[in-house]
C-alpha atoms as a PDB file:
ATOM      1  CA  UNK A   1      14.454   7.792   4.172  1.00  0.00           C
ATOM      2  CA  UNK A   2      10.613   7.080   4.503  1.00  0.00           C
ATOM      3  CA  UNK A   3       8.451   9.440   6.242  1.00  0.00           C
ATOM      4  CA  UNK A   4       6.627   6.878   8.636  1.00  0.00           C
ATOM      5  CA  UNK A   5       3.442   8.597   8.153  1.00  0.00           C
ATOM      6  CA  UNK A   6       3.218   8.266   4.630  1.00  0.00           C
ATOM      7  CA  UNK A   7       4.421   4.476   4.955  1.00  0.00           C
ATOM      8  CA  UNK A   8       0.689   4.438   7.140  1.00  0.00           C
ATOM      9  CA  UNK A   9      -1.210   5.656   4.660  1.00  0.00           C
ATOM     10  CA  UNK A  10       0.213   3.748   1.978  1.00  0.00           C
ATOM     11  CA  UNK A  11      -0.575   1.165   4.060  1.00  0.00           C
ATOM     12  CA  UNK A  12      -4.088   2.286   4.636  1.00  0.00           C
ATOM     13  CA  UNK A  13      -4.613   2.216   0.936  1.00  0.00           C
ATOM     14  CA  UNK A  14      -3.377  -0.884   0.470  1.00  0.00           C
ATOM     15  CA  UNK A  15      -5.467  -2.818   3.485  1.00  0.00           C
ATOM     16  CA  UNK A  16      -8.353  -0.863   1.799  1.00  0.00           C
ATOM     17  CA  UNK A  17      -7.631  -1.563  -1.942  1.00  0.00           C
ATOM     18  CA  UNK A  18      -7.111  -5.649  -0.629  1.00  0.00           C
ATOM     19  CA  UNK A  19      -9.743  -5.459   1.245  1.00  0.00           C
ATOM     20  CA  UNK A  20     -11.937  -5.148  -1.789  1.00  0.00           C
ATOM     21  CA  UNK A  21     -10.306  -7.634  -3.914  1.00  0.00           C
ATOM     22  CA  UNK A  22      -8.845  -4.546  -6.287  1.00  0.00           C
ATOM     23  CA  UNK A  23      -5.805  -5.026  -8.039  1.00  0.00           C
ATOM     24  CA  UNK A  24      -3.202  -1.955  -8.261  1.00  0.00           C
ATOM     25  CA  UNK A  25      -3.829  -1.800 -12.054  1.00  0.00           C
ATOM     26  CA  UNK A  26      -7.377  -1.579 -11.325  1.00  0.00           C
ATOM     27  CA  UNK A  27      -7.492   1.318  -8.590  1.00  0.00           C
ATOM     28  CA  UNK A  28      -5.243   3.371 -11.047  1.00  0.00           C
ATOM     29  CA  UNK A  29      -7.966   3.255 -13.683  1.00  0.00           C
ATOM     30  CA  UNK A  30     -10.830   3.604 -11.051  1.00  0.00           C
ATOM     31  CA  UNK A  31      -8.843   6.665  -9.497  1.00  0.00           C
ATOM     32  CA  UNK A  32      -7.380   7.645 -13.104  1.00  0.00           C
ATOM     33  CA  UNK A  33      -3.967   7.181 -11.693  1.00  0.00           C
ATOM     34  CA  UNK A  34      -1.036   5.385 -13.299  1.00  0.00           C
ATOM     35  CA  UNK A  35      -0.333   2.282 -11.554  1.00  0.00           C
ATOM     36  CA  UNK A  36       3.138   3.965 -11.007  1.00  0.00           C
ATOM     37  CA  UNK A  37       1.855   6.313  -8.658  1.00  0.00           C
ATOM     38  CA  UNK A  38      -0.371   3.837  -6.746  1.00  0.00           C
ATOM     39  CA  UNK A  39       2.581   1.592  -6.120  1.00  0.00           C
ATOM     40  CA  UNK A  40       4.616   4.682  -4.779  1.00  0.00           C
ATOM     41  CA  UNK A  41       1.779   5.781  -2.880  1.00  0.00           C
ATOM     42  CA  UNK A  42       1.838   2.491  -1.070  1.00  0.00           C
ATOM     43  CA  UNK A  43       4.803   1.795  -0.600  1.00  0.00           C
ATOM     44  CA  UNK A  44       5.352   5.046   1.349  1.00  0.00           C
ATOM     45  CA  UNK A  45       7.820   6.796  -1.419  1.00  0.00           C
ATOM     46  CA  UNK A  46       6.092   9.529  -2.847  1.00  0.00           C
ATOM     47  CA  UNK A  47       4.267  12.273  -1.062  1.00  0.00           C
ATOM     48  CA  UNK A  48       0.862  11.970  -2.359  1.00  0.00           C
ATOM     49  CA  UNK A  49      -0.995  15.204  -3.719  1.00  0.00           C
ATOM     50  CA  UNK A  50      -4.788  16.064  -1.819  1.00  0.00           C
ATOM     51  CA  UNK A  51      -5.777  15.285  -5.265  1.00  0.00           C
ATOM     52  CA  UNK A  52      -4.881  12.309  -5.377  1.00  0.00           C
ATOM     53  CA  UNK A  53      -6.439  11.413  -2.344  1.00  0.00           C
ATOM     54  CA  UNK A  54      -9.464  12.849  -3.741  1.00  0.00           C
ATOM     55  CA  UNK A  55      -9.428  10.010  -6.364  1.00  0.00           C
ATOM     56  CA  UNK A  56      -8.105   7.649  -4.158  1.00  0.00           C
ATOM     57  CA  UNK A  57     -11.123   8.435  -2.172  1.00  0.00           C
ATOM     58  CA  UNK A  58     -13.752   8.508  -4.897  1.00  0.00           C
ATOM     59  CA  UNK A  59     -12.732   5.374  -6.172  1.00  0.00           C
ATOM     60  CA  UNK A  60     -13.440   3.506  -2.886  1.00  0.00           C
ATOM     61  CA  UNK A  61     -16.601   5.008  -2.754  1.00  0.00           C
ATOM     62  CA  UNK A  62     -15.833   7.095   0.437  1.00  0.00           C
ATOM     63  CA  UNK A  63     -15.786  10.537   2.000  1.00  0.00           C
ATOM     64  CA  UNK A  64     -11.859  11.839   2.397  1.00  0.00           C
ATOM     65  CA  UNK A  65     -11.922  11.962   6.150  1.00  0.00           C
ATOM     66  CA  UNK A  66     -13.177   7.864   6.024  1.00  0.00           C
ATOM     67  CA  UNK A  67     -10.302   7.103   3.694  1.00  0.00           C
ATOM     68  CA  UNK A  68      -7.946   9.059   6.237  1.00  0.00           C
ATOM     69  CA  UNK A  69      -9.360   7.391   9.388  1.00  0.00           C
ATOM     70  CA  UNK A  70      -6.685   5.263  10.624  1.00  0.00           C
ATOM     71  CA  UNK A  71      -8.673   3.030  13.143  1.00  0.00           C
ATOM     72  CA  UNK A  72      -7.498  -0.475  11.717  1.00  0.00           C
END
């Protein structure tokens, strides 16, 4: 079963990563992630690791705390 909160964050990612016109191949090599773990990330079936937030984070050019903001 899904853990709802990681389905929002996936989701989060995913609003984020489309809203910059970034394909899921692309953000893995931006956040040096395999494309794997961004598609399991967003699709809310893997819990993700603070590092990979990090990366997440860095690639999108924002603080941690922005990334995590979930004001849509």
């Amino acid at each position: 079963m899904k853990n709802i909160k990681l389905l929002e964050l996936g989701n989060k990612i995913r609003l984020e990563r489309m809203k910059r016109d970034i394909s899921q191949e692309k953000l893995a090599e931006m956040a040096n992630l395999s494309i794997r773990t961004i598609s399991d990330i967003e699709r809310g079936i893997t819990d993700i690791r603070y590092t990979n937030l990090l990366q997440i984070a860095e690639a999108f050019n924002l603080s941690l705390s922005e990334l995590l903001n979930f004001k849509l």
